[in-house]
N, C-alpha and C. Protein backbone atom coordinates (compact mmCIF):
# COMPACT_ATOMS: atom_id res chain seq x y z
N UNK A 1 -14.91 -10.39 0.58
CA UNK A 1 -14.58 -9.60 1.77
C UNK A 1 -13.29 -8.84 1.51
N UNK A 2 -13.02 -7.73 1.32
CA UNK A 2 -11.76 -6.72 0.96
C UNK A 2 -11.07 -6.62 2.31
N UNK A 3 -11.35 -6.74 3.35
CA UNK A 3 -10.18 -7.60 4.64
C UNK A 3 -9.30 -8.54 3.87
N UNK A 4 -9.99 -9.47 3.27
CA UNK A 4 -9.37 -10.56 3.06
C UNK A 4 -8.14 -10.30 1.78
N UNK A 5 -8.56 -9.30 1.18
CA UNK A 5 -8.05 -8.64 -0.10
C UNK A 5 -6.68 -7.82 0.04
N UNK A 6 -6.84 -6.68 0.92
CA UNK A 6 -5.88 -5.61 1.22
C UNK A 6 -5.99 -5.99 2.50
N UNK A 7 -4.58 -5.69 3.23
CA UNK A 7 -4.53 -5.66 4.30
C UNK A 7 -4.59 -4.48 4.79
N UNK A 8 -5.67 -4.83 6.06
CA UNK A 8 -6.31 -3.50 6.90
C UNK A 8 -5.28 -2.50 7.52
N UNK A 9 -4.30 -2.51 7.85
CA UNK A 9 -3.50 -1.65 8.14
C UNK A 9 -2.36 -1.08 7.00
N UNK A 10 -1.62 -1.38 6.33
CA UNK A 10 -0.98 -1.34 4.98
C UNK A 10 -1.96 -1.43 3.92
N UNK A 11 -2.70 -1.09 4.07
CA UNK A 11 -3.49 -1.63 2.46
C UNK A 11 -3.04 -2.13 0.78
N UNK A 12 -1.58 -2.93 1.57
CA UNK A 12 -1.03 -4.05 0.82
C UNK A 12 -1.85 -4.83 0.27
N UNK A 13 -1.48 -5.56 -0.81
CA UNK A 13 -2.50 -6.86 -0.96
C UNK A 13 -2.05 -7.67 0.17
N UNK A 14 -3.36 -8.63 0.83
CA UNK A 14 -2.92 -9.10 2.03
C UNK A 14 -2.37 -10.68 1.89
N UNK A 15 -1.98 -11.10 3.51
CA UNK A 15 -1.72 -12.54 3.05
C UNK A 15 -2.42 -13.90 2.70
N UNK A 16 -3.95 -13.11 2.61
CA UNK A 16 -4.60 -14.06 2.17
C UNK A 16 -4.44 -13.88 0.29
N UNK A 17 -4.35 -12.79 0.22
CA UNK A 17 -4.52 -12.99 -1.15
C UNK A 17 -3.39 -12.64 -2.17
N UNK A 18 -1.99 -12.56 -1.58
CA UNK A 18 -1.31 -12.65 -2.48
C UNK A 18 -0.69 -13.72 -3.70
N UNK A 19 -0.83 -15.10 -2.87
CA UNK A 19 -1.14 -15.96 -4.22
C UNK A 19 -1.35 -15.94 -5.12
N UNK A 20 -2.92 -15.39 -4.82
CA UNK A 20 -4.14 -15.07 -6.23
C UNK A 20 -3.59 -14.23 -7.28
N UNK A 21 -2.86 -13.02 -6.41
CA UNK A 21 -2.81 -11.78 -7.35
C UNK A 21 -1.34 -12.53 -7.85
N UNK A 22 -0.53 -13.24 -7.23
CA UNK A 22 0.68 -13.31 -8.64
C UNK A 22 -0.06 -14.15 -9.37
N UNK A 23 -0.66 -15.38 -9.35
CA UNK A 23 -1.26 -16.21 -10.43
C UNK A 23 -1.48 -15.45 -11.42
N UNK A 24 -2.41 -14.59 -11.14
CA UNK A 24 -3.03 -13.58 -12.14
C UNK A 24 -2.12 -13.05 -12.81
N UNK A 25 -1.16 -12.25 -12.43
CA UNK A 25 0.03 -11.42 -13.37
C UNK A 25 0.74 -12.82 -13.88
N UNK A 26 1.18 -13.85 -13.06
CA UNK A 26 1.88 -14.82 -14.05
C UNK A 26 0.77 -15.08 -15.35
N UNK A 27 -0.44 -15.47 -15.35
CA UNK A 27 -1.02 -16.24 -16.32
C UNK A 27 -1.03 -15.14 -17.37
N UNK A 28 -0.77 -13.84 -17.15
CA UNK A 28 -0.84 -12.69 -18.50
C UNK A 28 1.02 -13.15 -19.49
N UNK A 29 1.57 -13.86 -18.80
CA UNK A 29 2.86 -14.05 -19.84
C UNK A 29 3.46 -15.56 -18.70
N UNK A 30 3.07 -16.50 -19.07
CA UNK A 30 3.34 -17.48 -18.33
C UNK A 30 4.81 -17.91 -18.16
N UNK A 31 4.91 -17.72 -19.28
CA UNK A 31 6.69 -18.20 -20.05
C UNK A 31 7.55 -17.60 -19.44
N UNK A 32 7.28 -16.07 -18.60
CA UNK A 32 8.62 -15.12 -18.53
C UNK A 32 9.24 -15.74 -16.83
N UNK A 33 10.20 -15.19 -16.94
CA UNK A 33 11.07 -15.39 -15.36
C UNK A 33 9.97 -14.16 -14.26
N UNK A 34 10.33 -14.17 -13.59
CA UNK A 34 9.63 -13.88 -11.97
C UNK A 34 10.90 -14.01 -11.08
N UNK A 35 10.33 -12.74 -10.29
CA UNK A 35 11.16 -12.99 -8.88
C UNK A 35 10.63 -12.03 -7.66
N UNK A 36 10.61 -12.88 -6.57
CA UNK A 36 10.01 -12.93 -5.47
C UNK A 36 11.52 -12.22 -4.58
N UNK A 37 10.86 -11.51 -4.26
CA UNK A 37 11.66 -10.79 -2.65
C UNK A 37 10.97 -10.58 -1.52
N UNK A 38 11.50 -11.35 -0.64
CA UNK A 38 11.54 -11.74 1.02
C UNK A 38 11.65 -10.27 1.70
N UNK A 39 11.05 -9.49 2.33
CA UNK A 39 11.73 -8.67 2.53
C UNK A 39 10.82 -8.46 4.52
N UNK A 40 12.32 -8.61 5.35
CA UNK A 40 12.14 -8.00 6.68
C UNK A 40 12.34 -7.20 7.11
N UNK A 41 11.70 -6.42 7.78
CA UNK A 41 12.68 -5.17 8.21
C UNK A 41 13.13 -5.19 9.52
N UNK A 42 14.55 -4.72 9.94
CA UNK A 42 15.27 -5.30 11.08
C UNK A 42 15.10 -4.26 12.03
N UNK A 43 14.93 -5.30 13.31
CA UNK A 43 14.49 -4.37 14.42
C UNK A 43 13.31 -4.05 14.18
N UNK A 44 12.03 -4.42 13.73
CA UNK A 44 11.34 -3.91 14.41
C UNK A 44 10.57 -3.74 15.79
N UNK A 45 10.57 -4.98 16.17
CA UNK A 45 10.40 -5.11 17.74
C UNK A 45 11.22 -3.99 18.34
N UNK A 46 12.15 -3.42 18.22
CA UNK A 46 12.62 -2.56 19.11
C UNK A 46 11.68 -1.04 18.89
N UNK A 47 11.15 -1.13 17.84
CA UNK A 47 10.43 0.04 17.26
C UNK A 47 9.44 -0.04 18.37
N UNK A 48 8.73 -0.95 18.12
CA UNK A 48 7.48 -1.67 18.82
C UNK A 48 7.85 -0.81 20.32
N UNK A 49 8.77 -1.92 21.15
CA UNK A 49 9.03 -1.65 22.58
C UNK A 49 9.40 -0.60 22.85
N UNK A 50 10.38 0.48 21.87
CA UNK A 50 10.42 2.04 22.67
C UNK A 50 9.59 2.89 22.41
N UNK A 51 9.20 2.54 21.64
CA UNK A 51 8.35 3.91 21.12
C UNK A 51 6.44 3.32 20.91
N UNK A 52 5.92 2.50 21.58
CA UNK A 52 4.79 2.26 21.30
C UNK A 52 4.29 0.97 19.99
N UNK A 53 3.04 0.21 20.04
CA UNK A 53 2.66 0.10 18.71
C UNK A 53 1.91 0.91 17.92
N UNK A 54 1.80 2.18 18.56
CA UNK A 54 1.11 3.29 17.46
C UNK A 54 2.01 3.74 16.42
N UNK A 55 3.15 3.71 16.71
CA UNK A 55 3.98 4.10 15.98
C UNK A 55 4.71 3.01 15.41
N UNK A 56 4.82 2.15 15.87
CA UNK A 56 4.89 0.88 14.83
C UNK A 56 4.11 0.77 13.96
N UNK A 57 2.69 0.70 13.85
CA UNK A 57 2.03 1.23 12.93
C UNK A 57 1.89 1.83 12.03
N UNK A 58 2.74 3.35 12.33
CA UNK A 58 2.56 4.66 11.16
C UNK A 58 3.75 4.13 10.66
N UNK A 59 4.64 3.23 11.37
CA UNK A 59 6.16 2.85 10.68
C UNK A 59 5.49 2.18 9.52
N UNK A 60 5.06 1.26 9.55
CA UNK A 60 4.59 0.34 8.93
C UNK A 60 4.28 0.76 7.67
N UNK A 61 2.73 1.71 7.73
CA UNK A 61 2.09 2.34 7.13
C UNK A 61 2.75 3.23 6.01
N UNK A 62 4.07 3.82 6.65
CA UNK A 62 5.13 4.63 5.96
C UNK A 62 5.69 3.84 5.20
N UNK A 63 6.27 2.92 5.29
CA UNK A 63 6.80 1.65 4.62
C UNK A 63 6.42 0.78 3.53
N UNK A 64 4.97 0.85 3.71
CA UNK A 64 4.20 0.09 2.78
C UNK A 64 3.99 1.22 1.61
N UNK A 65 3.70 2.26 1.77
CA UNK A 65 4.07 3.44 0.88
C UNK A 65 4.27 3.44 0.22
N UNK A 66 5.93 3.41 0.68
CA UNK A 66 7.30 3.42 -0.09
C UNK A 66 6.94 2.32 -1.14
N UNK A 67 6.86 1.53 -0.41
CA UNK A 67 6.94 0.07 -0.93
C UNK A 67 6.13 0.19 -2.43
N UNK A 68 5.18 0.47 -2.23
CA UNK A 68 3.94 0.41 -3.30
C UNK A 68 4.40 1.42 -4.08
N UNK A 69 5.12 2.14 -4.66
CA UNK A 69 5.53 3.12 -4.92
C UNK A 69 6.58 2.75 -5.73
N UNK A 70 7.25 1.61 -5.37
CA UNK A 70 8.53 1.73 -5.89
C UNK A 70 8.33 0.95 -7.54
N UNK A 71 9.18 1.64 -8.45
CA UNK A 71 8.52 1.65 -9.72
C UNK A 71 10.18 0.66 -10.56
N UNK A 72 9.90 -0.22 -10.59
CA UNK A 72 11.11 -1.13 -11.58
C UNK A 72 10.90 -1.05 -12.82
N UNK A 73 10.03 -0.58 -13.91
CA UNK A 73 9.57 -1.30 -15.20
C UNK A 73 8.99 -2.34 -15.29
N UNK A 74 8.64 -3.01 -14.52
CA UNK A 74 8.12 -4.54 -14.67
C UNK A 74 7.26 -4.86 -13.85
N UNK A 75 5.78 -5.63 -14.46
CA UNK A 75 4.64 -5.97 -13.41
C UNK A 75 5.24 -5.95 -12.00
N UNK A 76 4.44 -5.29 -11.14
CA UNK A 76 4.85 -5.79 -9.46
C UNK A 76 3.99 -5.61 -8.66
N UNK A 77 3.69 -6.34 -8.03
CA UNK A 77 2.63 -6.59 -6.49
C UNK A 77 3.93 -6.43 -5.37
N UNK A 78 3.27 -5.81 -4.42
CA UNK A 78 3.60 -5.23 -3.09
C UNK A 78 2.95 -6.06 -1.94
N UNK A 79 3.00 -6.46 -1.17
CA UNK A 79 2.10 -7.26 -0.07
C UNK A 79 2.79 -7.45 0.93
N UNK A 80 2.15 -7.32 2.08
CA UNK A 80 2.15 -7.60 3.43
C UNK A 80 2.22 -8.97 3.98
N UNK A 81 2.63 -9.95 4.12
CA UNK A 81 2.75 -11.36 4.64
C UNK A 81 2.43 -11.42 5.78
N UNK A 82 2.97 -10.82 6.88
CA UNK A 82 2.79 -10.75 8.61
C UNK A 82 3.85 -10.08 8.91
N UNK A 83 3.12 -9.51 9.99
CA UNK A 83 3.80 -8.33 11.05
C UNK A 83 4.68 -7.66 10.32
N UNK A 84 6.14 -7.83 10.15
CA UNK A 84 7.31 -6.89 9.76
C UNK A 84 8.01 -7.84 8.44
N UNK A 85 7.00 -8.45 8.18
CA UNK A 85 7.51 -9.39 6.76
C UNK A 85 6.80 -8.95 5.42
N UNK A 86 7.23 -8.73 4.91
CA UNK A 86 6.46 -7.99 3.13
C UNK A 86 6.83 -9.04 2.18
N UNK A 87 6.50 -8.61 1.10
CA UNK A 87 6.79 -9.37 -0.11
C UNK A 87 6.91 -8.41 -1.63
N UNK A 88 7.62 -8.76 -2.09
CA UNK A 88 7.59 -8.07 -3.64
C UNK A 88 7.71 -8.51 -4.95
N UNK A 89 6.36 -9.30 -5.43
CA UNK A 89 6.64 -9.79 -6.91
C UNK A 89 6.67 -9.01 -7.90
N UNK A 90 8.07 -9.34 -9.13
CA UNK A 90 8.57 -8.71 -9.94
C UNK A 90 8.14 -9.25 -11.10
N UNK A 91 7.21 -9.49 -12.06
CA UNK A 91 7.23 -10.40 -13.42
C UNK A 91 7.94 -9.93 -14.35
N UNK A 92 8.02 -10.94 -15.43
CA UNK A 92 8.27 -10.57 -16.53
C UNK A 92 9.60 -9.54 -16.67
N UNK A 93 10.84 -10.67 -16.02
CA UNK A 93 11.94 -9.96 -16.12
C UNK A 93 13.02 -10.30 -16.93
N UNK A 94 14.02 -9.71 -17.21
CA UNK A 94 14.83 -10.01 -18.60
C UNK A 94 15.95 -11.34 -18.48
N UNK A 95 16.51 -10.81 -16.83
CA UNK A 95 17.26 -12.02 -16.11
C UNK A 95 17.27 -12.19 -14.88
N UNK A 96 17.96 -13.08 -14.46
CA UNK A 96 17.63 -13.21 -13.19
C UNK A 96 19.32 -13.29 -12.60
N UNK A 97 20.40 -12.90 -13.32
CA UNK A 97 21.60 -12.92 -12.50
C UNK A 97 21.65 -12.13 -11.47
N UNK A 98 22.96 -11.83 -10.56
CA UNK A 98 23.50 -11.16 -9.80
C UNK A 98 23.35 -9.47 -9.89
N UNK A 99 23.85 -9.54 -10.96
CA UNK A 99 23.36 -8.09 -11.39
C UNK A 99 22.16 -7.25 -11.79
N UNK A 100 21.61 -8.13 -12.00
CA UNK A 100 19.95 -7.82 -11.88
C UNK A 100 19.56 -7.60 -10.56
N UNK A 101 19.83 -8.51 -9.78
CA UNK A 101 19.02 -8.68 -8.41
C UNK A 101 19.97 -7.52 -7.71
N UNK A 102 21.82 -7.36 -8.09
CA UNK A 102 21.82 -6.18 -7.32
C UNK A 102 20.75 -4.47 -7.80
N UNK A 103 20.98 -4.32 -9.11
CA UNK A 103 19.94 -3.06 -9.89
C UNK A 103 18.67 -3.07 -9.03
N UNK A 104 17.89 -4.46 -9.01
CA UNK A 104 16.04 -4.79 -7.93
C UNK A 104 16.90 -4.05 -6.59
N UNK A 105 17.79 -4.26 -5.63
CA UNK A 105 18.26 -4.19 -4.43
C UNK A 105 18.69 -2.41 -4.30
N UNK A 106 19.08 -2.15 -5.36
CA UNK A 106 19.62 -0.46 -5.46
C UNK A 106 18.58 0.11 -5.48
N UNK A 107 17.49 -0.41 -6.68
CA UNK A 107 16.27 0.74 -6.59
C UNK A 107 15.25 0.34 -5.01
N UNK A 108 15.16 -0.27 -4.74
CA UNK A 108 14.48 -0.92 -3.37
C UNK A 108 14.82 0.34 -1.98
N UNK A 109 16.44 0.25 -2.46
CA UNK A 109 17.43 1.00 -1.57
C UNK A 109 16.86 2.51 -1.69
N UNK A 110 16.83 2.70 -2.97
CA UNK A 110 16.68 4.26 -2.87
C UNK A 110 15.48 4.62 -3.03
N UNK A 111 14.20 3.79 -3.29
CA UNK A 111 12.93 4.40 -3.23
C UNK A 111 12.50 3.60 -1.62
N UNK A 112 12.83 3.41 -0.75
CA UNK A 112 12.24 2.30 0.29
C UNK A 112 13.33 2.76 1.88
N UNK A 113 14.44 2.35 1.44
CA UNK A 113 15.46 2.42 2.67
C UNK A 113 16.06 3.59 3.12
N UNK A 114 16.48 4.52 1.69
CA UNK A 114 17.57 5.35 1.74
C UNK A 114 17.28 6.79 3.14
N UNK A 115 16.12 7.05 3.11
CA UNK A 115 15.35 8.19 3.94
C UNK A 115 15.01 7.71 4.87
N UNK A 116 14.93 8.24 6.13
CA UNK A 116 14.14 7.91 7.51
C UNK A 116 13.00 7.96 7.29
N UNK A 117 11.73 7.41 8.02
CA UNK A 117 10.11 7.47 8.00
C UNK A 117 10.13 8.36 8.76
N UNK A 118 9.00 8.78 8.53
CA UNK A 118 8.41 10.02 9.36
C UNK A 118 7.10 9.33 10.46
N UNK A 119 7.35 9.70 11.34
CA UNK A 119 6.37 9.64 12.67
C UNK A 119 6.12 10.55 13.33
N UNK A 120 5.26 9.69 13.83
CA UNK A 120 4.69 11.34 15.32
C UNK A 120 5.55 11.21 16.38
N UNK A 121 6.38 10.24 16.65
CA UNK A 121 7.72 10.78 16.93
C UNK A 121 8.52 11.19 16.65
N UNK A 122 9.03 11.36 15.25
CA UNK A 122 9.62 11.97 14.64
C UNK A 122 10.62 11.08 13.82
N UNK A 123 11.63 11.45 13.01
CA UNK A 123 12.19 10.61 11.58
C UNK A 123 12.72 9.22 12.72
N UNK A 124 12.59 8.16 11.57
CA UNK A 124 13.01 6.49 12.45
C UNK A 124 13.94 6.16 11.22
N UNK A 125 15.13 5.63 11.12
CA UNK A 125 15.80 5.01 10.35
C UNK A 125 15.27 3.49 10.15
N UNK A 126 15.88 2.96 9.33
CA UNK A 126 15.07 1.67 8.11
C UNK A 126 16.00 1.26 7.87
N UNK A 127 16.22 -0.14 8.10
CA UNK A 127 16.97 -1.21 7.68
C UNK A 127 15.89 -2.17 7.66
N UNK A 128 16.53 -3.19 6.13
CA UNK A 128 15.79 -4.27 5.66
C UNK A 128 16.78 -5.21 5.66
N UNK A 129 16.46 -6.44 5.51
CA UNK A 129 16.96 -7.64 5.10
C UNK A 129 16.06 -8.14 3.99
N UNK A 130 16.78 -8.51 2.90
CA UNK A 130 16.09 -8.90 1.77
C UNK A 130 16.58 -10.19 0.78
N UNK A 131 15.48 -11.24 0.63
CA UNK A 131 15.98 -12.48 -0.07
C UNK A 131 15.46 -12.36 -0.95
N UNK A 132 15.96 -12.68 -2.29
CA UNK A 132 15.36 -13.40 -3.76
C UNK A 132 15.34 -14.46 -3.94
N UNK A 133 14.25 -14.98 -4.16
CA UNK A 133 14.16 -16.21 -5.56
C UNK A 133 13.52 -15.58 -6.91
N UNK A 134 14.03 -16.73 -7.86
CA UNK A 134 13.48 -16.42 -9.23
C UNK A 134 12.53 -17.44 -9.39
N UNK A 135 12.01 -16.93 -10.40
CA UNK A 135 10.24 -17.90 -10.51
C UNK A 135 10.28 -17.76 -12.05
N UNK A 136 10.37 -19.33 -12.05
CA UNK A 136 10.31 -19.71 -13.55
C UNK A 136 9.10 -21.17 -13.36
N UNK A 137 8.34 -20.89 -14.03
CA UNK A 137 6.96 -22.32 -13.94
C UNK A 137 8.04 -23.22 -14.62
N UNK A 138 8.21 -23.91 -15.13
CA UNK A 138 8.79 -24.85 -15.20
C UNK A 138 9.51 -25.85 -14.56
N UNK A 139 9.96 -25.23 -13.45
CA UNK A 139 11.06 -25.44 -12.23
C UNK A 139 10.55 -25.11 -10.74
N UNK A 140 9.61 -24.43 -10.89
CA UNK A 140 9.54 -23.64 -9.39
C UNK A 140 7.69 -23.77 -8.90
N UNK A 141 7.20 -24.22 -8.19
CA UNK A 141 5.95 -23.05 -7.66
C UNK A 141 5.78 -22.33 -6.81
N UNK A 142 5.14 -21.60 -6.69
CA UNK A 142 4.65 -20.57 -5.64
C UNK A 142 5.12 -20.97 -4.54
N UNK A 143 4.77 -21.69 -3.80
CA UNK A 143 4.95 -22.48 -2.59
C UNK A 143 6.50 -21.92 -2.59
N UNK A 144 7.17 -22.90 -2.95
CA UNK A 144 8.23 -23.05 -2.68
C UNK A 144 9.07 -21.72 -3.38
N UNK A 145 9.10 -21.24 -4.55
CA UNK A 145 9.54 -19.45 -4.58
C UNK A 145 9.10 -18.90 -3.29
N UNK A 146 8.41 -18.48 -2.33
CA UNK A 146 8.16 -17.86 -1.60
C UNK A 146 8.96 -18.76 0.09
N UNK A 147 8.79 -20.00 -0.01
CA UNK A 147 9.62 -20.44 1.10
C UNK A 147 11.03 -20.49 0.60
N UNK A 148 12.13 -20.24 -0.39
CA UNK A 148 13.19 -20.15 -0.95
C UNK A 148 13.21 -18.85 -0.35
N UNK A 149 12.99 -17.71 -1.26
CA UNK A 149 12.91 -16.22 -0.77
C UNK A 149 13.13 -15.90 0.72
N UNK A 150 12.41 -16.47 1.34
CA UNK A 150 12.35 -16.50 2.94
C UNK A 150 13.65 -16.86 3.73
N UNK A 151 14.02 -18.23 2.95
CA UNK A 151 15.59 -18.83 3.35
C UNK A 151 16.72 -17.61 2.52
N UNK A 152 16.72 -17.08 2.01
CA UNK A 152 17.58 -16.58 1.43
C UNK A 152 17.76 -15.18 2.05
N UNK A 153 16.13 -14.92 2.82
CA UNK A 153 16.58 -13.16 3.68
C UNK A 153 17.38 -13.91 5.01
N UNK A 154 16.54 -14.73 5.24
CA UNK A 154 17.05 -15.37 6.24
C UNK A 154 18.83 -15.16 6.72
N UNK A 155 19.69 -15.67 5.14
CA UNK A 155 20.31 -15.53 5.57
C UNK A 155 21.33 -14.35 5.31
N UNK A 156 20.50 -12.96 4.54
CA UNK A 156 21.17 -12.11 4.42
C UNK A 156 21.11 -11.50 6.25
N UNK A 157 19.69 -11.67 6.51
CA UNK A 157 19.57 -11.29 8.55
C UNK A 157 20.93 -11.77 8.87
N UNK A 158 21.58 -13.50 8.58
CA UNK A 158 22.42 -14.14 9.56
C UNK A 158 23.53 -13.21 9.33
N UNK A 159 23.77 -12.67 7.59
CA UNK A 159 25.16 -12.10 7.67
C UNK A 159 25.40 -10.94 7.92
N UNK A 160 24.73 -9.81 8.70
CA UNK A 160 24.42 -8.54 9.29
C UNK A 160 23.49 -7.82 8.93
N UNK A 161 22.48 -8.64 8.37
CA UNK A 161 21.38 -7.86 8.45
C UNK A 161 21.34 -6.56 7.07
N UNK A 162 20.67 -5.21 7.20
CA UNK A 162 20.24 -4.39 5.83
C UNK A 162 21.47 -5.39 4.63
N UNK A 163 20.65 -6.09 4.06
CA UNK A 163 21.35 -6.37 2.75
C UNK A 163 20.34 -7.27 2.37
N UNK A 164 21.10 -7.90 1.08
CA UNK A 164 20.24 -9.26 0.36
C UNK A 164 21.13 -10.43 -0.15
N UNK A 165 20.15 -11.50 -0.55
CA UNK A 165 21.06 -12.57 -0.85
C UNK A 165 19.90 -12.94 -1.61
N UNK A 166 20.54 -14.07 -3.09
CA UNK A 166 19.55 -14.21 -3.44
C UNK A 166 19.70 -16.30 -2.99
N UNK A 167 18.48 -16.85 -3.57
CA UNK A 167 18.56 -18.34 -2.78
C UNK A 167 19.65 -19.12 -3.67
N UNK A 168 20.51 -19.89 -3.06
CA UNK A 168 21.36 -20.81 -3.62
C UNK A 168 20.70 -22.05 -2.89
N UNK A 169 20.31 -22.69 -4.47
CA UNK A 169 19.90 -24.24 -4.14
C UNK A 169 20.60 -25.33 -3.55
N UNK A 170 21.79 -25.22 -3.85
CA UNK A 170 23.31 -26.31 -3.27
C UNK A 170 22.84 -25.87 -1.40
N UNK A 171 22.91 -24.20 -1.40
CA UNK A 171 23.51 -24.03 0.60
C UNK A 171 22.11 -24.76 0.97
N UNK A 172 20.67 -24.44 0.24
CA UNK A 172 19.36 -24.60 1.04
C UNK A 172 19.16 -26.48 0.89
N UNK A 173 19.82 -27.04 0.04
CA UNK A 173 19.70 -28.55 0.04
C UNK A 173 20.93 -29.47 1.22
N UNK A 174 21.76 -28.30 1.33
CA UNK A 174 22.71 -28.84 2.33
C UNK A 174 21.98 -28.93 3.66
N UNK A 175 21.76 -27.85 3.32
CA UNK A 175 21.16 -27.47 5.04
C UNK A 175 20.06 -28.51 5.11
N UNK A 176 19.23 -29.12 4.96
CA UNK A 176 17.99 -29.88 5.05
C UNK A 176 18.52 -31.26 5.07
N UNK A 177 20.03 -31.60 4.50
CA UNK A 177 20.43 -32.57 4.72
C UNK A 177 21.01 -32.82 5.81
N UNK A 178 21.49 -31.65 6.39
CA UNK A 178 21.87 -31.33 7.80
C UNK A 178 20.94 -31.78 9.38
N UNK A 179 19.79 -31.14 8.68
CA UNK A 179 18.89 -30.93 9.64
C UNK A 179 18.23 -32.88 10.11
């Protein structure tokens, strides 16, 4: 069923099947690093409530675009998770420091954020919040790269939102000890 495949409105890969499709790009070089980005975009409910969900929609639609579009050098799947939540797997990358993930965050910035969308209302400004994890099989699975990622936009949202953070294992083990 290609519902189940692309998602019907973004014709992202959808959230049923993004799993599948990183398995697949991981098992072509199993060994290499990976990294997963969380990515929300802020405010959209306000999009939603002034201006319609038709145009939340073409927001969307505009977005996913971009998204699919944006070209790093390195295997990448684009996907839709739910509502105003995306995803972006990166394989087969060289590192996974700070400076890497800022270079992933600059080009993101300027093929994705930097321009207003276009609507039938006319241009909408774009802010994201964006988390990394790195994905190394050895250490990590799916599962949990993708719920890491999540905690980590999480808390680029807490610290004002358009930016990124990538996951620190020490803050996300504190916190659970907290909880």
């Amino acid at each position: 069923n290609n519902r189940l495949v692309k998602d019907p409105l973004t014709s992202l890969v959808s959230r049923y099947q993004y799993r599948s499709e990183m398995q697949m790009v991981i098992a072509t070089k199993p060994e290499a690093l990976g990294l997963f980005a969380f990515i929300d975009i802020d405010a959209f409910k306000q999009i939603n409530d002034t201006y319609g969900h038709g145009v939340g929609d073409e927001y969307l639609v505009e977005f996913s675009q971009r998204l699919k579009s944006l070209s790093v050098g390195y295997p990448t799947i684009a996907m839709r998770i739910a509502g105003d939540e995306f995803g972006l797997y990166i394989h087969d990358i060289p590192v996974a420091d700070d400076s890497f993930l800022a270079d992933m965050y600059a080009q993101f910035e300027k093929t994705v954020t930097n321009e207003p969308l276009q609507t039938s209302c006319g241009k909408l400004n774009i802010s994201c919040s964006v988390g990394f994890a790195v994905f190394n099989r050895d250490t990590i699975n799916l599962y949990d790269l993708i719920d890491y990622a999540d905690w980590a936009m999480y808390c680029a949202k807490k610290n004002g939102k358009h930016g990124w953070r990538s996951f620190e294992p020490l803050a996300f083990a504190q916190r659970h000890d907290q909880a």
